[in-house]
PDB file of N, CA and C in Angstrom:
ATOM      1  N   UNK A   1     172.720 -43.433-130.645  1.00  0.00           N
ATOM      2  CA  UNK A   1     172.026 -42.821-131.756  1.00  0.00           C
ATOM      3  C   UNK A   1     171.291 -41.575-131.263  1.00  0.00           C
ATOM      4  N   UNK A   2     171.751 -40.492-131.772  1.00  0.00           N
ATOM      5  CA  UNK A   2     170.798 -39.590-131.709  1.00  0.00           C
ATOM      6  C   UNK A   2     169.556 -39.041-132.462  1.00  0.00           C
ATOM      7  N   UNK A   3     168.505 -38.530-131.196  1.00  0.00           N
ATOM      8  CA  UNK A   3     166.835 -39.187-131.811  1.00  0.00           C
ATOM      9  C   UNK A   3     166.144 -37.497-131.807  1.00  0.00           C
ATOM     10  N   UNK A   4     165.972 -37.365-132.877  1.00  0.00           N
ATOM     11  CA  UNK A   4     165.271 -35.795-133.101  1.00  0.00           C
ATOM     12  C   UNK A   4     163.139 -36.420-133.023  1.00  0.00           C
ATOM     13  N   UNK A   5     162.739 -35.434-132.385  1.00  0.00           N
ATOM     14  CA  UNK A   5     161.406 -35.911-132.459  1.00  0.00           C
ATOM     15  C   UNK A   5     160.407 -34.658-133.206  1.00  0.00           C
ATOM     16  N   UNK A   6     159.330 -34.608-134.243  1.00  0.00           N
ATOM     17  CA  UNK A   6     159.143 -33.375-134.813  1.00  0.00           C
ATOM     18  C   UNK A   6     157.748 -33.687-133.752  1.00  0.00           C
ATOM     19  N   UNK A   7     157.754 -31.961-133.976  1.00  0.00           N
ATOM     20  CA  UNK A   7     155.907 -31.359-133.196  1.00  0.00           C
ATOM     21  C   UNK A   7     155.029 -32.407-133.717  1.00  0.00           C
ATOM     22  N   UNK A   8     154.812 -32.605-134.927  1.00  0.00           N
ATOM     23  CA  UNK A   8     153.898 -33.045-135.184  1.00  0.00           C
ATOM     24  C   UNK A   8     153.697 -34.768-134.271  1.00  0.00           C
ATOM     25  N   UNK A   9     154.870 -35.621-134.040  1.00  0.00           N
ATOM     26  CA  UNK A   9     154.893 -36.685-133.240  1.00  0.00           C
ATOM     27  C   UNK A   9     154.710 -36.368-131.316  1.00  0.00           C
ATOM     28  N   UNK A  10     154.780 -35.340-131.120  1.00  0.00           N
ATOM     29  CA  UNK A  10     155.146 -34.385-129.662  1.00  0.00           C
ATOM     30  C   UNK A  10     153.504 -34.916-130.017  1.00  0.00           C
ATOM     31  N   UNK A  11     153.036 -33.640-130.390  1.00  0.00           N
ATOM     32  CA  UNK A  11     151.611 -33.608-130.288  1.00  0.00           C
ATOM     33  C   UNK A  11     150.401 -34.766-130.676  1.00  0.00           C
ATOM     34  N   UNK A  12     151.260 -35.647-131.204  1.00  0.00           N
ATOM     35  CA  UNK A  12     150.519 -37.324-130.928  1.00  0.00           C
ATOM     36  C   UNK A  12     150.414 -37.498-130.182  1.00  0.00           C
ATOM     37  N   UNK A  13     151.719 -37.285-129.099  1.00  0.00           N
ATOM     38  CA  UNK A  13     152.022 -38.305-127.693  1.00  0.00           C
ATOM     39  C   UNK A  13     151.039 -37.481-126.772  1.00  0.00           C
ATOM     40  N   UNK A  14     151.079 -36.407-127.132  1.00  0.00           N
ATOM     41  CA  UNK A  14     149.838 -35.760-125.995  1.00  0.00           C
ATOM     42  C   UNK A  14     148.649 -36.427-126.063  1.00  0.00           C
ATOM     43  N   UNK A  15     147.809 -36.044-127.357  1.00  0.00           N
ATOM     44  CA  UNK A  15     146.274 -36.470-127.430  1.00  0.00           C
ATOM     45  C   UNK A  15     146.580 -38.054-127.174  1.00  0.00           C
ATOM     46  N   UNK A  16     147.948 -38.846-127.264  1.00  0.00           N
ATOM     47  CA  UNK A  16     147.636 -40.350-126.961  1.00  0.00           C
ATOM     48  C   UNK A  16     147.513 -40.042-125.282  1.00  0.00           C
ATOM     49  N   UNK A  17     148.453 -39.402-124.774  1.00  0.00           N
ATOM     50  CA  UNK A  17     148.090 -39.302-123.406  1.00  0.00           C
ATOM     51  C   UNK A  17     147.031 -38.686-123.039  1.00  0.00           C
ATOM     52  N   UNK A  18     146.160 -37.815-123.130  1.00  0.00           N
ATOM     53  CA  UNK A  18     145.081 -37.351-122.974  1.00  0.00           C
ATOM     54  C   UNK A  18     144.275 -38.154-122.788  1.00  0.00           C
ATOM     55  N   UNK A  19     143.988 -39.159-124.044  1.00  0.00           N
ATOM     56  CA  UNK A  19     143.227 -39.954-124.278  1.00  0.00           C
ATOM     57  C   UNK A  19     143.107 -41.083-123.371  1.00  0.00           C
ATOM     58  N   UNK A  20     144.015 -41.377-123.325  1.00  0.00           N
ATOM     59  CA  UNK A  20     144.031 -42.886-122.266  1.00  0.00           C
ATOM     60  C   UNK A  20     143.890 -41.901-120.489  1.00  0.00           C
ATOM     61  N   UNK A  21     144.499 -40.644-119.872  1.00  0.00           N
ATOM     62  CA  UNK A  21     144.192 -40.273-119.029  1.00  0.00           C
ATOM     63  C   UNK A  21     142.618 -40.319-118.603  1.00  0.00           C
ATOM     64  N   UNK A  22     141.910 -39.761-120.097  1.00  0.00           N
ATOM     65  CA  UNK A  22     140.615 -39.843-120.069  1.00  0.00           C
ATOM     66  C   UNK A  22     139.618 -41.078-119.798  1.00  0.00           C
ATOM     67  N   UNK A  23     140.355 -41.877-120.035  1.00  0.00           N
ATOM     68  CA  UNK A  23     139.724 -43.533-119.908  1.00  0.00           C
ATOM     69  C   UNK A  23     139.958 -44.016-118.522  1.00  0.00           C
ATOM     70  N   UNK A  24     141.036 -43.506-117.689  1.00  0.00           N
ATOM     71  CA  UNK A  24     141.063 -44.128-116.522  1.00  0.00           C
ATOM     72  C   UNK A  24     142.622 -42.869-115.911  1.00  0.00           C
ATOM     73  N   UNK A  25     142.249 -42.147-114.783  1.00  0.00           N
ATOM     74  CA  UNK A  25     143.764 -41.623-114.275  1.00  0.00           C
ATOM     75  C   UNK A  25     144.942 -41.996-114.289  1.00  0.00           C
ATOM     76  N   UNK A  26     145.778 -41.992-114.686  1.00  0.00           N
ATOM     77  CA  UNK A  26     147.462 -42.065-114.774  1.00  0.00           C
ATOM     78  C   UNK A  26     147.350 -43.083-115.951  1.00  0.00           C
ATOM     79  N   UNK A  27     146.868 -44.002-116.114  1.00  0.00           N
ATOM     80  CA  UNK A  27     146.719 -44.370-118.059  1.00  0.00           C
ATOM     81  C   UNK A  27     147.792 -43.913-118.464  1.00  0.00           C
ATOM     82  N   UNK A  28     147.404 -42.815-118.809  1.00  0.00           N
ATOM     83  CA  UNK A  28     148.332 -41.712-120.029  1.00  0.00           C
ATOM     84  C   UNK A  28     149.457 -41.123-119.755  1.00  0.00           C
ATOM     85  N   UNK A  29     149.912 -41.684-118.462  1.00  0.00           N
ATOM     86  CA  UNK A  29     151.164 -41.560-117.970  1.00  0.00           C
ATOM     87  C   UNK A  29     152.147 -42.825-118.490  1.00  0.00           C
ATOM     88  N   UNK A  30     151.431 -44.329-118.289  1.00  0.00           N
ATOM     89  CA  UNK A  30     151.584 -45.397-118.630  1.00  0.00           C
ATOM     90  C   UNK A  30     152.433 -45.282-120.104  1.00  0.00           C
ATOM     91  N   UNK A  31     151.300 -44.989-120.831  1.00  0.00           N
ATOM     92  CA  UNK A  31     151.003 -44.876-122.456  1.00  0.00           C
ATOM     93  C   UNK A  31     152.197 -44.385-122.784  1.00  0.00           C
ATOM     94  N   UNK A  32     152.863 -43.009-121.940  1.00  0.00           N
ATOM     95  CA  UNK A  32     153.855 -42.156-122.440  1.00  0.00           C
ATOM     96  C   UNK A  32     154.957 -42.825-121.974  1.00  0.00           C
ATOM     97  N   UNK A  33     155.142 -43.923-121.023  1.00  0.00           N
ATOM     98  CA  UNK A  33     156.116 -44.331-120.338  1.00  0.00           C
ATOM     99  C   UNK A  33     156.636 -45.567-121.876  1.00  0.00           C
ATOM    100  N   UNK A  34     155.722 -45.731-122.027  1.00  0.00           N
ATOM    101  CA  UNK A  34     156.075 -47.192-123.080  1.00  0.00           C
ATOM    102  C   UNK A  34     155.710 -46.601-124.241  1.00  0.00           C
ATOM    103  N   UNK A  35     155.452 -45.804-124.707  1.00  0.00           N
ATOM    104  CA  UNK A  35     155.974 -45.606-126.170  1.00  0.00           C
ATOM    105  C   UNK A  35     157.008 -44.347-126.617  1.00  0.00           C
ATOM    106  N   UNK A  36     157.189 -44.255-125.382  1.00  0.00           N
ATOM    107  CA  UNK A  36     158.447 -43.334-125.358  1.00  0.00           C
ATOM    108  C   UNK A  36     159.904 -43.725-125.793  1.00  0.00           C
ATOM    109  N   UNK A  37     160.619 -42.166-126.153  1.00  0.00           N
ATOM    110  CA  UNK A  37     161.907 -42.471-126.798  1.00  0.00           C
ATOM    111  C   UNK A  37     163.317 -42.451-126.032  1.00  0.00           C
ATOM    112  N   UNK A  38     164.304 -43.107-126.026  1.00  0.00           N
ATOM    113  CA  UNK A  38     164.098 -44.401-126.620  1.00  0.00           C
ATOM    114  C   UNK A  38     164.315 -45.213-127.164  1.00  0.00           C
ATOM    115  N   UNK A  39     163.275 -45.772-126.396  1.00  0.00           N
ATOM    116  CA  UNK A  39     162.926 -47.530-126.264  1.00  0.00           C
ATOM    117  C   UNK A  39     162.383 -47.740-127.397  1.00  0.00           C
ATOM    118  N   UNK A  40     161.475 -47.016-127.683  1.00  0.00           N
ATOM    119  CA  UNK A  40     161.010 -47.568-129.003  1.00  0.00           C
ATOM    120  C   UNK A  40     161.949 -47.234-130.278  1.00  0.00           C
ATOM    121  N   UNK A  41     162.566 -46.537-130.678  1.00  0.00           N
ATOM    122  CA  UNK A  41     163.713 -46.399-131.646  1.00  0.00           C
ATOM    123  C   UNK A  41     164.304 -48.427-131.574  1.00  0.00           C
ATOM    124  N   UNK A  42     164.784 -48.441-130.526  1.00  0.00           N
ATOM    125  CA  UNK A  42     165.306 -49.728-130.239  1.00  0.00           C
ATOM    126  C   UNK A  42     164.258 -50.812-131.221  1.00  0.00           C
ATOM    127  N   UNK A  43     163.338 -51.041-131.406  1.00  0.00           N
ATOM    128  CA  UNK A  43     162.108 -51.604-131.696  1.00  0.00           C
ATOM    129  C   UNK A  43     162.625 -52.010-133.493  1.00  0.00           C
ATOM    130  N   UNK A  44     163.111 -51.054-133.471  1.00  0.00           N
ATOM    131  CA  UNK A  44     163.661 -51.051-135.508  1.00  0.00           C
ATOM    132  C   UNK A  44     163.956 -52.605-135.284  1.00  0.00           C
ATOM    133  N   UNK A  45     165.031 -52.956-134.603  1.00  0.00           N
ATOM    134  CA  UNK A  45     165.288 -54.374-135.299  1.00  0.00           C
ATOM    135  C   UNK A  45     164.630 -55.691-134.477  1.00  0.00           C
ATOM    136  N   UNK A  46     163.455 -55.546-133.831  1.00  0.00           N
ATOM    137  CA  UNK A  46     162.423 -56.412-133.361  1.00  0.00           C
ATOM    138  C   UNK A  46     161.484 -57.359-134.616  1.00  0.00           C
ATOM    139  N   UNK A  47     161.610 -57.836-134.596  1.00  0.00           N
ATOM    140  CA  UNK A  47     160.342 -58.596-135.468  1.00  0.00           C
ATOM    141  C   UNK A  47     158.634 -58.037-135.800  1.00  0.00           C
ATOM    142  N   UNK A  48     158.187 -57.728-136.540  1.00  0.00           N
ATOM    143  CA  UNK A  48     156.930 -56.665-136.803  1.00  0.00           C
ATOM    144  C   UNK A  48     157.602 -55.574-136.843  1.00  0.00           C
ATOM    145  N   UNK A  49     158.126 -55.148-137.196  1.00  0.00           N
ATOM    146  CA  UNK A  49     158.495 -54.476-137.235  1.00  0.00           C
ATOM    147  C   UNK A  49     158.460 -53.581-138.671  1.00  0.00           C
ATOM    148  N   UNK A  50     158.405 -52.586-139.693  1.00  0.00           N
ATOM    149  CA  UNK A  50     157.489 -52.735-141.315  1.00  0.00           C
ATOM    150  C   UNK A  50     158.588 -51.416-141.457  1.00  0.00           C
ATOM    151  N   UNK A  51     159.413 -51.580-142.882  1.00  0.00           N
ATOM    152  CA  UNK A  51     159.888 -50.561-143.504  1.00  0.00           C
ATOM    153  C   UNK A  51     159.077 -50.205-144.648  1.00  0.00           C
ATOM    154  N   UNK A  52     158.742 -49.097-145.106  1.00  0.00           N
ATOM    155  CA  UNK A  52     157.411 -49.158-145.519  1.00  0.00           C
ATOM    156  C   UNK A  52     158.206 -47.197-146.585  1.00  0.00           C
ATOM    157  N   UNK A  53     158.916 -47.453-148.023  1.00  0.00           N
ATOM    158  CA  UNK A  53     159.046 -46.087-148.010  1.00  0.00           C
ATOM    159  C   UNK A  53     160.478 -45.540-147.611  1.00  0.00           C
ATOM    160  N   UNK A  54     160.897 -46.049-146.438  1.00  0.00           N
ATOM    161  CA  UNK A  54     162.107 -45.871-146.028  1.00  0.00           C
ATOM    162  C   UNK A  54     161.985 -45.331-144.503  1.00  0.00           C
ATOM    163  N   UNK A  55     160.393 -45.568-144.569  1.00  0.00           N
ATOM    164  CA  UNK A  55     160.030 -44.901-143.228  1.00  0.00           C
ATOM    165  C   UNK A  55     159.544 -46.347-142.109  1.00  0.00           C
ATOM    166  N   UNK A  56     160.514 -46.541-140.776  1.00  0.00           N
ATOM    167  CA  UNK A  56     160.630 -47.444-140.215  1.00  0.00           C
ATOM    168  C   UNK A  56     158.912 -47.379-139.353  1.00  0.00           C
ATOM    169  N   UNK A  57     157.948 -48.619-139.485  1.00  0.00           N
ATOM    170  CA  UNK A  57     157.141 -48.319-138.943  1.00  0.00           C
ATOM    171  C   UNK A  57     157.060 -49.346-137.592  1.00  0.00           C
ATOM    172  N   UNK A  58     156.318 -48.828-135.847  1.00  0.00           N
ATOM    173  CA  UNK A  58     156.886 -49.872-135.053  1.00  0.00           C
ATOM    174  C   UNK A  58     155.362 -49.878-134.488  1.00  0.00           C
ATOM    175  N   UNK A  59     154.951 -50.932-133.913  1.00  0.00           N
ATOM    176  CA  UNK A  59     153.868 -50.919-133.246  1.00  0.00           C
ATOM    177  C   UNK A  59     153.511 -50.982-131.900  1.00  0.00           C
ATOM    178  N   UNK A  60     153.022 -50.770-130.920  1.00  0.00           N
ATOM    179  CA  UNK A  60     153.278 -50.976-129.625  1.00  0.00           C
ATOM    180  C   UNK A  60     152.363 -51.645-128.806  1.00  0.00           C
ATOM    181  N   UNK A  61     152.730 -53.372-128.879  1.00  0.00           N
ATOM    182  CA  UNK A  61     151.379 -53.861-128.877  1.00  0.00           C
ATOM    183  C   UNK A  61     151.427 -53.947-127.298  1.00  0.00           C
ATOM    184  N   UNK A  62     151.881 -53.808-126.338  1.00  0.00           N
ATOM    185  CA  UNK A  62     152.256 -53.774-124.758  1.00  0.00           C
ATOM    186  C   UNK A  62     151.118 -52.899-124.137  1.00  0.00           C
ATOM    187  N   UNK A  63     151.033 -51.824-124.828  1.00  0.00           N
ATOM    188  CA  UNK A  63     149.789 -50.848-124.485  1.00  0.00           C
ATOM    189  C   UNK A  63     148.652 -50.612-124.950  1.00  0.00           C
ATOM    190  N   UNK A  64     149.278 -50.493-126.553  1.00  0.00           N
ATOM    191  CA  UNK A  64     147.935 -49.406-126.951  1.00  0.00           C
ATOM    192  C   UNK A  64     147.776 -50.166-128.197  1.00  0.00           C
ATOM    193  N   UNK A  65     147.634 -49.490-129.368  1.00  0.00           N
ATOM    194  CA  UNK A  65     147.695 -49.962-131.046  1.00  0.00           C
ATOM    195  C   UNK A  65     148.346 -48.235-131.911  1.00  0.00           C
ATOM    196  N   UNK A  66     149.480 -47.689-130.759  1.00  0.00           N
ATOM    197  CA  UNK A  66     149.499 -46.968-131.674  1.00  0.00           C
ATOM    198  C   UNK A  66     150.850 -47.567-132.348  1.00  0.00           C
ATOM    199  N   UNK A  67     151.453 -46.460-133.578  1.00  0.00           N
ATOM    200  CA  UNK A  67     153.077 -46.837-134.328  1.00  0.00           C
ATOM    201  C   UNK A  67     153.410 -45.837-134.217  1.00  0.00           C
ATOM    202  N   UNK A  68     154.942 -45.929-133.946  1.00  0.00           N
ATOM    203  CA  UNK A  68     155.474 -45.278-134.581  1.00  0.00           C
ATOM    204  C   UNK A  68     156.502 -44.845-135.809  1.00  0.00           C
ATOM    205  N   UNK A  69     156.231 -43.366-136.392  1.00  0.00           N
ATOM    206  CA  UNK A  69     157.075 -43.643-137.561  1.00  0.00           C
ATOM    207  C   UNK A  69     157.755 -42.816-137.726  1.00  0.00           C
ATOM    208  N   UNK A  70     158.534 -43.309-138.042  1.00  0.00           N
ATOM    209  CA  UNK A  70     160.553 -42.700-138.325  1.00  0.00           C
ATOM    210  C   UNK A  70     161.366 -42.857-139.381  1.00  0.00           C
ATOM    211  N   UNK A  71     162.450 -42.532-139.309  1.00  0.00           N
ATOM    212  CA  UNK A  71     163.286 -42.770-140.169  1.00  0.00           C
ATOM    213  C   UNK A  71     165.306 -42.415-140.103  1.00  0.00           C
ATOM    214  N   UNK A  72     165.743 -43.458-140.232  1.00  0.00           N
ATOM    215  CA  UNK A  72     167.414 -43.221-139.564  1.00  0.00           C
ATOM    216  C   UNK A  72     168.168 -42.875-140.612  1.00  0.00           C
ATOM    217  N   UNK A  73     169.120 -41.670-140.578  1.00  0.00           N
ATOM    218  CA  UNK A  73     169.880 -41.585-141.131  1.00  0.00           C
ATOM    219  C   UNK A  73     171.085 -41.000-140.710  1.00  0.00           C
ATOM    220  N   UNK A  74     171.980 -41.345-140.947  1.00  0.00           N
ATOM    221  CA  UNK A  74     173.529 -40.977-140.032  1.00  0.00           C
ATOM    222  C   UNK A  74     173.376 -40.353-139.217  1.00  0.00           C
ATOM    223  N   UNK A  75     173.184 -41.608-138.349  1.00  0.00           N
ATOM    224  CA  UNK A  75     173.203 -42.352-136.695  1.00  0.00           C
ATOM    225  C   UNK A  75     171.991 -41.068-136.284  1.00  0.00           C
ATOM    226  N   UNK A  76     171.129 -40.732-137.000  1.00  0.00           N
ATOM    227  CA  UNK A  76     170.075 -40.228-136.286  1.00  0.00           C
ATOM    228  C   UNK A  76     168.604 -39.912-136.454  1.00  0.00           C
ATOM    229  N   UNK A  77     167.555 -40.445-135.803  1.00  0.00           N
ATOM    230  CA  UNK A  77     166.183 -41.284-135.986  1.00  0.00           C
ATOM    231  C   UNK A  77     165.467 -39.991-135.574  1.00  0.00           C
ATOM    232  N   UNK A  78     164.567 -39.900-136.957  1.00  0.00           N
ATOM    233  CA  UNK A  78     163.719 -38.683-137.090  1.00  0.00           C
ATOM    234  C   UNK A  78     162.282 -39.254-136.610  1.00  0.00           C
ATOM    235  N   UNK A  79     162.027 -39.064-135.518  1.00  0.00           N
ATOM    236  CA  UNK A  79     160.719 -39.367-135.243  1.00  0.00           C
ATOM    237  C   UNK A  79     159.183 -38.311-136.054  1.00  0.00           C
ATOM    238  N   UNK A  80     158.523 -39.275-136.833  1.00  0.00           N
ATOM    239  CA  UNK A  80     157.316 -38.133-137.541  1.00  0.00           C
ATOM    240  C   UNK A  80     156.210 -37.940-136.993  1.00  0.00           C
ATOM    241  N   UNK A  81     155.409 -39.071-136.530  1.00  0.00           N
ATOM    242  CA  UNK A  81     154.507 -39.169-136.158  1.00  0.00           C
ATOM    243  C   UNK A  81     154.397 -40.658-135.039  1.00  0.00           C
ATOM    244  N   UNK A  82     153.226 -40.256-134.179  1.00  0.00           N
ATOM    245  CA  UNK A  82     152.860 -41.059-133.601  1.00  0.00           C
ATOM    246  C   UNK A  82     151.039 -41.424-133.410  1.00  0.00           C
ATOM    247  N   UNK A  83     151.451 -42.589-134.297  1.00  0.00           N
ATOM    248  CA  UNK A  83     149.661 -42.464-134.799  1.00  0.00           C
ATOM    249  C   UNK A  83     148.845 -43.763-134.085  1.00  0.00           C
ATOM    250  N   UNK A  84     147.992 -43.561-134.077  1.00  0.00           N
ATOM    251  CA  UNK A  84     146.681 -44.781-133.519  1.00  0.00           C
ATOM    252  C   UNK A  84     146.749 -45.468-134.641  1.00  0.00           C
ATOM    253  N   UNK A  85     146.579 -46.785-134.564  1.00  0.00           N
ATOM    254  CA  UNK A  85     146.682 -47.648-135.776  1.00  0.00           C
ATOM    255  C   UNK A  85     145.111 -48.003-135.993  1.00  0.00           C
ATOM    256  N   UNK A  86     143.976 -47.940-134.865  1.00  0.00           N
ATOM    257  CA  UNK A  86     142.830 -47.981-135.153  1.00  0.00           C
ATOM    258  C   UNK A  86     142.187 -46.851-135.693  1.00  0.00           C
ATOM    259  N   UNK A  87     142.595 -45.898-136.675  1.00  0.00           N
ATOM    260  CA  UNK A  87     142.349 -44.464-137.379  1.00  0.00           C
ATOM    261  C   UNK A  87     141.932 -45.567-138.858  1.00  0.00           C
ATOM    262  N   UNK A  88     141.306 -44.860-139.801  1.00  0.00           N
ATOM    263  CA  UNK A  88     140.883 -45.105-140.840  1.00  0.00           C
ATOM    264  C   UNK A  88     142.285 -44.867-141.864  1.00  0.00           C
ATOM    265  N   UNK A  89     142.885 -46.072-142.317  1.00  0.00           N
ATOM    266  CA  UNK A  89     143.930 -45.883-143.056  1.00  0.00           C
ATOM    267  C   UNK A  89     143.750 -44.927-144.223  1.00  0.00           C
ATOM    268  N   UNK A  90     143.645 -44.408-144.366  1.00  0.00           N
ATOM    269  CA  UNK A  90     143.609 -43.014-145.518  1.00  0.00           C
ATOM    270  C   UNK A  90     143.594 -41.741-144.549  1.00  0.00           C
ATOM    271  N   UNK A  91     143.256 -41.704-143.306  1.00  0.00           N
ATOM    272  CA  UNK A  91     143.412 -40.621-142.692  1.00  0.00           C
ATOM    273  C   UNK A  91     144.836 -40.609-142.197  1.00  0.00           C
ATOM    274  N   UNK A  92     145.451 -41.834-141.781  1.00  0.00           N
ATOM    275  CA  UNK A  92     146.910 -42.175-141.641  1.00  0.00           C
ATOM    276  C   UNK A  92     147.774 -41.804-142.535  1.00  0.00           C
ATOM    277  N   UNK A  93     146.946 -41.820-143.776  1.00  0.00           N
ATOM    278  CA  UNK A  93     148.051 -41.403-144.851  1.00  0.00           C
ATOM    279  C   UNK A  93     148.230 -40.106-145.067  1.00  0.00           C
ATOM    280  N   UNK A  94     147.341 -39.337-144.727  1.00  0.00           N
ATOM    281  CA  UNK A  94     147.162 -37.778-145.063  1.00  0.00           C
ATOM    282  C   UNK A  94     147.874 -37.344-143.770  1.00  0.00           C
ATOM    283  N   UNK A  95     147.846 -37.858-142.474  1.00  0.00           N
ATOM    284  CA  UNK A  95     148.493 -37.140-141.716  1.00  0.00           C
ATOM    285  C   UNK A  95     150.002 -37.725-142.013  1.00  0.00           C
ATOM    286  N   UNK A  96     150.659 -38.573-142.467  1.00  0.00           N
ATOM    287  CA  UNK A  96     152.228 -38.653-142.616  1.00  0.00           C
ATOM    288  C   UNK A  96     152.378 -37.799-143.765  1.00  0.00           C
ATOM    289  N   UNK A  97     151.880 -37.202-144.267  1.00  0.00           N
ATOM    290  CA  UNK A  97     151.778 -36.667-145.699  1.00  0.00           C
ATOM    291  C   UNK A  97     152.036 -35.289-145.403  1.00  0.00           C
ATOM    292  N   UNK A  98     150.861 -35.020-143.963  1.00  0.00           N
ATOM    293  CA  UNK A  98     151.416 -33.650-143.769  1.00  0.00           C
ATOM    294  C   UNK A  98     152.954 -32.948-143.476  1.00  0.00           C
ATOM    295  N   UNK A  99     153.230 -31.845-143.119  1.00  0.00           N
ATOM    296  CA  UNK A  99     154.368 -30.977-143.428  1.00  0.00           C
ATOM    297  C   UNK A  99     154.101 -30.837-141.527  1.00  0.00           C
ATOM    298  N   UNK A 100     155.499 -30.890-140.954  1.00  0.00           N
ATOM    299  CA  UNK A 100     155.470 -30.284-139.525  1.00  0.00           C
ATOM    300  C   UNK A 100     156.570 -29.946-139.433  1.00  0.00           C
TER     301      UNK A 100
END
């Protein structure tokens, strides 16, 4: 399957790596190792797994609490975002909402 990833999910994976770098050195190396793509695409047909919209949502409980969210269509998984699941759900919604 081929896996397109937009800026706007790029620039999740940073501030997620940032963030956890910030909490302890190489962290955010970790962080990027396991919610990286991918492995997590694979995750679609795992259990917890939430179609939500048409947009596949995955969680990554191994590390962190972030999801990610996507969506497949002939044979290829649009990655949108990669969000913290501990964010205030209405701010979650405005950022999938946004345009990238």
């Amino acid at each position: 399957m081929k896996i397109r990833i937009l800026r706007p999910a790029l620039e999740d994976l940073a501030v997620g790596r940032e963030f956890y770098d910030r909490q302890r050195e190489g962290v955010g190396g970790y962080f990027f190792s396991i919610v990286c793509f991918p492995r997590s695409i694979r995750w679609c047909s795992m259990p917890g797994s939430i179609v939500c919209n048409s947009v596949t949502i995955v969680c990554s409980q191994s590390v962190s609490l972030y999801a990610v969210y996507y969506r497949v269509a002939e044979n290829e998984a649009v990655v949108h975002r990669v969000l913290d699941c501990r964010r205030d759900p209405r701010w979650i919604r405005r950022a999938l909402q946004e345009k990238g």
